[in-house]
C-alpha atoms as a PDB file:
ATOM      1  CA  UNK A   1      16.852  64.739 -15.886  1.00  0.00           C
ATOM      2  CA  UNK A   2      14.362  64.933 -18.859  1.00  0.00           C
ATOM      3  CA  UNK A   3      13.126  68.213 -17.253  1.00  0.00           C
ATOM      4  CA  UNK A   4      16.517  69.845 -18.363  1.00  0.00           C
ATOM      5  CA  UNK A   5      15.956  68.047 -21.614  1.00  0.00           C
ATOM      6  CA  UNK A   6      13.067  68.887 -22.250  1.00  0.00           C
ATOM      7  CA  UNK A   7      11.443  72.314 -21.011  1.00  0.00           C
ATOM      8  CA  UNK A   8       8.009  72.575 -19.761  1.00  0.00           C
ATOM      9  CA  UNK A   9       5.258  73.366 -22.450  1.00  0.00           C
ATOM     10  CA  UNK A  10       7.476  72.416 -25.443  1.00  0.00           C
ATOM     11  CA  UNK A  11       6.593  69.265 -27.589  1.00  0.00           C
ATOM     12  CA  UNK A  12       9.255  66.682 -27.442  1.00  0.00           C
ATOM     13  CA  UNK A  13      10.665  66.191 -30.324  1.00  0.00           C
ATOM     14  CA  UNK A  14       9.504  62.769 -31.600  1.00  0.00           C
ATOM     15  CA  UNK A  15       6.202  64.510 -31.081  1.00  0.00           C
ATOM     16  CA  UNK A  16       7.029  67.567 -33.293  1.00  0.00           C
ATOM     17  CA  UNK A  17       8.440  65.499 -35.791  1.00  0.00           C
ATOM     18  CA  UNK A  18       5.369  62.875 -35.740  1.00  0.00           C
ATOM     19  CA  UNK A  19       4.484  62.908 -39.518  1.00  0.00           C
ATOM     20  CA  UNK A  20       8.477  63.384 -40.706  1.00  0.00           C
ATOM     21  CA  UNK A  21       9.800  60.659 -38.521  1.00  0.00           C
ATOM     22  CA  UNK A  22       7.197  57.798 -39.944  1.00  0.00           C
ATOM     23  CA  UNK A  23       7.795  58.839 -43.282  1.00  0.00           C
ATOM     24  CA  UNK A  24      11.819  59.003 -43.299  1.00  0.00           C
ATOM     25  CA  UNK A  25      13.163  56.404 -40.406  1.00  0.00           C
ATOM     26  CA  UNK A  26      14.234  53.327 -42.589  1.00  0.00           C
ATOM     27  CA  UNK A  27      16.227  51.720 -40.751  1.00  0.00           C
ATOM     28  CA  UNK A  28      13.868  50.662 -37.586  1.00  0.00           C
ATOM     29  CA  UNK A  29      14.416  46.978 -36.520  1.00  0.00           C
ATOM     30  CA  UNK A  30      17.846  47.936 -34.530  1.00  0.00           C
ATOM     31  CA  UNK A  31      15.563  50.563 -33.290  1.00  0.00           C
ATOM     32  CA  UNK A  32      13.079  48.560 -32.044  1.00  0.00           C
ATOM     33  CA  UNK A  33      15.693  45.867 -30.839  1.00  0.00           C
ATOM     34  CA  UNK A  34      17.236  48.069 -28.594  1.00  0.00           C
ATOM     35  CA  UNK A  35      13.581  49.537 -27.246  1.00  0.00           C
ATOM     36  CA  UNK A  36      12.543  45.765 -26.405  1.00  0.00           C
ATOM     37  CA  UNK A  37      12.604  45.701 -22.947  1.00  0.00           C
ATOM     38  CA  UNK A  38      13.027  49.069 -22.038  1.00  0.00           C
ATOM     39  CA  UNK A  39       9.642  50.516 -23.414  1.00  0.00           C
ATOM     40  CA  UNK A  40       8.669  48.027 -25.435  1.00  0.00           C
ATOM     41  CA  UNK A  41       7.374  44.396 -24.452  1.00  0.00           C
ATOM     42  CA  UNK A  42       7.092  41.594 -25.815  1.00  0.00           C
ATOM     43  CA  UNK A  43       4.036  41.520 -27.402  1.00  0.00           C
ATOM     44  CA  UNK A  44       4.126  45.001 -28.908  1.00  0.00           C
ATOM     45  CA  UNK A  45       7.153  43.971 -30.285  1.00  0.00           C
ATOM     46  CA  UNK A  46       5.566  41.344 -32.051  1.00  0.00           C
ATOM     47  CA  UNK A  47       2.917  43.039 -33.317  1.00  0.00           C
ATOM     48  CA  UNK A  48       5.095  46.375 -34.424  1.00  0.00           C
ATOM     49  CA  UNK A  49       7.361  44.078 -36.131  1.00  0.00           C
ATOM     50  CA  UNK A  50       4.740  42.148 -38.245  1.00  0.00           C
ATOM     51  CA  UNK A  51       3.652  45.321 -39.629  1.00  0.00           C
ATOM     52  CA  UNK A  52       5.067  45.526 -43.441  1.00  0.00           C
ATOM     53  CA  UNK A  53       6.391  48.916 -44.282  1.00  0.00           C
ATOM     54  CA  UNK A  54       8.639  50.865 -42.143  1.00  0.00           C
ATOM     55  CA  UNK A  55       5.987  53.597 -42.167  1.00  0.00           C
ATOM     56  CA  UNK A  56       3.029  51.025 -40.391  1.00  0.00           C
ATOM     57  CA  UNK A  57       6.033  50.050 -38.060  1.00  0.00           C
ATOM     58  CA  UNK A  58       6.501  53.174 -37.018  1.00  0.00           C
ATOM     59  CA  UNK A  59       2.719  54.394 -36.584  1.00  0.00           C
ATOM     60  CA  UNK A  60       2.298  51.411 -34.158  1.00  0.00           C
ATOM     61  CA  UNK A  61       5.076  52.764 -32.011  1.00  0.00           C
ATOM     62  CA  UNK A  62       3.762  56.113 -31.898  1.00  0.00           C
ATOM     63  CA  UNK A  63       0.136  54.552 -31.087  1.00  0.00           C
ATOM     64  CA  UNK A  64       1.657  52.048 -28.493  1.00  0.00           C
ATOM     65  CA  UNK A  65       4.462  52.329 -26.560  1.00  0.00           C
ATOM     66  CA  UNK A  66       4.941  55.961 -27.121  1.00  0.00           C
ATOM     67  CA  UNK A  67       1.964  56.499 -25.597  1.00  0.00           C
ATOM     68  CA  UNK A  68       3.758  55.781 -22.294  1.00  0.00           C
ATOM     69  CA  UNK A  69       5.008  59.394 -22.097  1.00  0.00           C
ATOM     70  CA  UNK A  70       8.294  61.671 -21.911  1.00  0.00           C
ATOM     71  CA  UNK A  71      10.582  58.786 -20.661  1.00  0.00           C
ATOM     72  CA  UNK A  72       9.185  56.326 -23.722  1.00  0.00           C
ATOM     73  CA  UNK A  73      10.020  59.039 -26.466  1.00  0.00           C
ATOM     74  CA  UNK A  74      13.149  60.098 -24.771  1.00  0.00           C
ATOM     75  CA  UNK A  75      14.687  56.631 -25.058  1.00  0.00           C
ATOM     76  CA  UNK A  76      13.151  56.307 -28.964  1.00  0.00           C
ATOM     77  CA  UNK A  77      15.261  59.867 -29.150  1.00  0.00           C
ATOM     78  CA  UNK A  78      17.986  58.621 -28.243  1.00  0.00           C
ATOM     79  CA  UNK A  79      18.080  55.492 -30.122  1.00  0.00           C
ATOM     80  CA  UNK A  80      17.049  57.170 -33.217  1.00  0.00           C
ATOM     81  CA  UNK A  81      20.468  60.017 -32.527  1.00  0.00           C
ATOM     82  CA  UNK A  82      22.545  56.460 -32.809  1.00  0.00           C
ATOM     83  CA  UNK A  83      20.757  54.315 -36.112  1.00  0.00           C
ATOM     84  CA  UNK A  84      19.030  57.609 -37.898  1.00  0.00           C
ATOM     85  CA  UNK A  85      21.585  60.115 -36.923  1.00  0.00           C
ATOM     86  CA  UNK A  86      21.250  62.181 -40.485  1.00  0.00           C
ATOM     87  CA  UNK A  87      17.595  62.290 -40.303  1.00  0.00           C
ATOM     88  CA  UNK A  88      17.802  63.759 -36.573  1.00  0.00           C
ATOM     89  CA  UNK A  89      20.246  66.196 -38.052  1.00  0.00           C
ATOM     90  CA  UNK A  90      18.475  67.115 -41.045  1.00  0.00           C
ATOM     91  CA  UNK A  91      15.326  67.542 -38.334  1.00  0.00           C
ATOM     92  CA  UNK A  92      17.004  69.690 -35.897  1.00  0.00           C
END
């Protein structure tokens, strides 16, 4: 339950971490891999993917599919604890 997670009126983290997360995550394509599908389609894949620096990669998932809301940045949370778990760390 992202309730538990996540309590009312706080900023999620992906969200507090906006500007520090496109600047440090490197390592996005497994990232986005394992989003395709679950928040991501097809076509935003595409178009995140042809993006040339890890930084414009990761601005287009904040201004796309992260857009969707808590469940969208709860599974990017989770996938960044797995590939980027020093950065989350370091973050926390």
């Amino acid at each position: 339950d992202i309730a538990v997670i996540f309590p009312s009126g706080q900023k999620h983290f992906v969200d507090a971490h906006e500007a520090e997360l496109i600047q440090r995550v490197s390592n996005i394509e497994p990232i986005l891999d394992e989003l395709k599908g679950k928040i991501i389609q097809q076509e935003a894949y595409d178009k995140i993917r042809a993006q040339q620096t890890p930084q414009e990669k990761m601005r287009a998932l904040y201004n796309g599919p992260l857009k969707a809301g808590d469940a969208a940045k709860e599974a990017f949370y989770q996938s960044l604890k797995k590939h980027e778990p020093m950065l989350i760390e370091d973050l926390s």
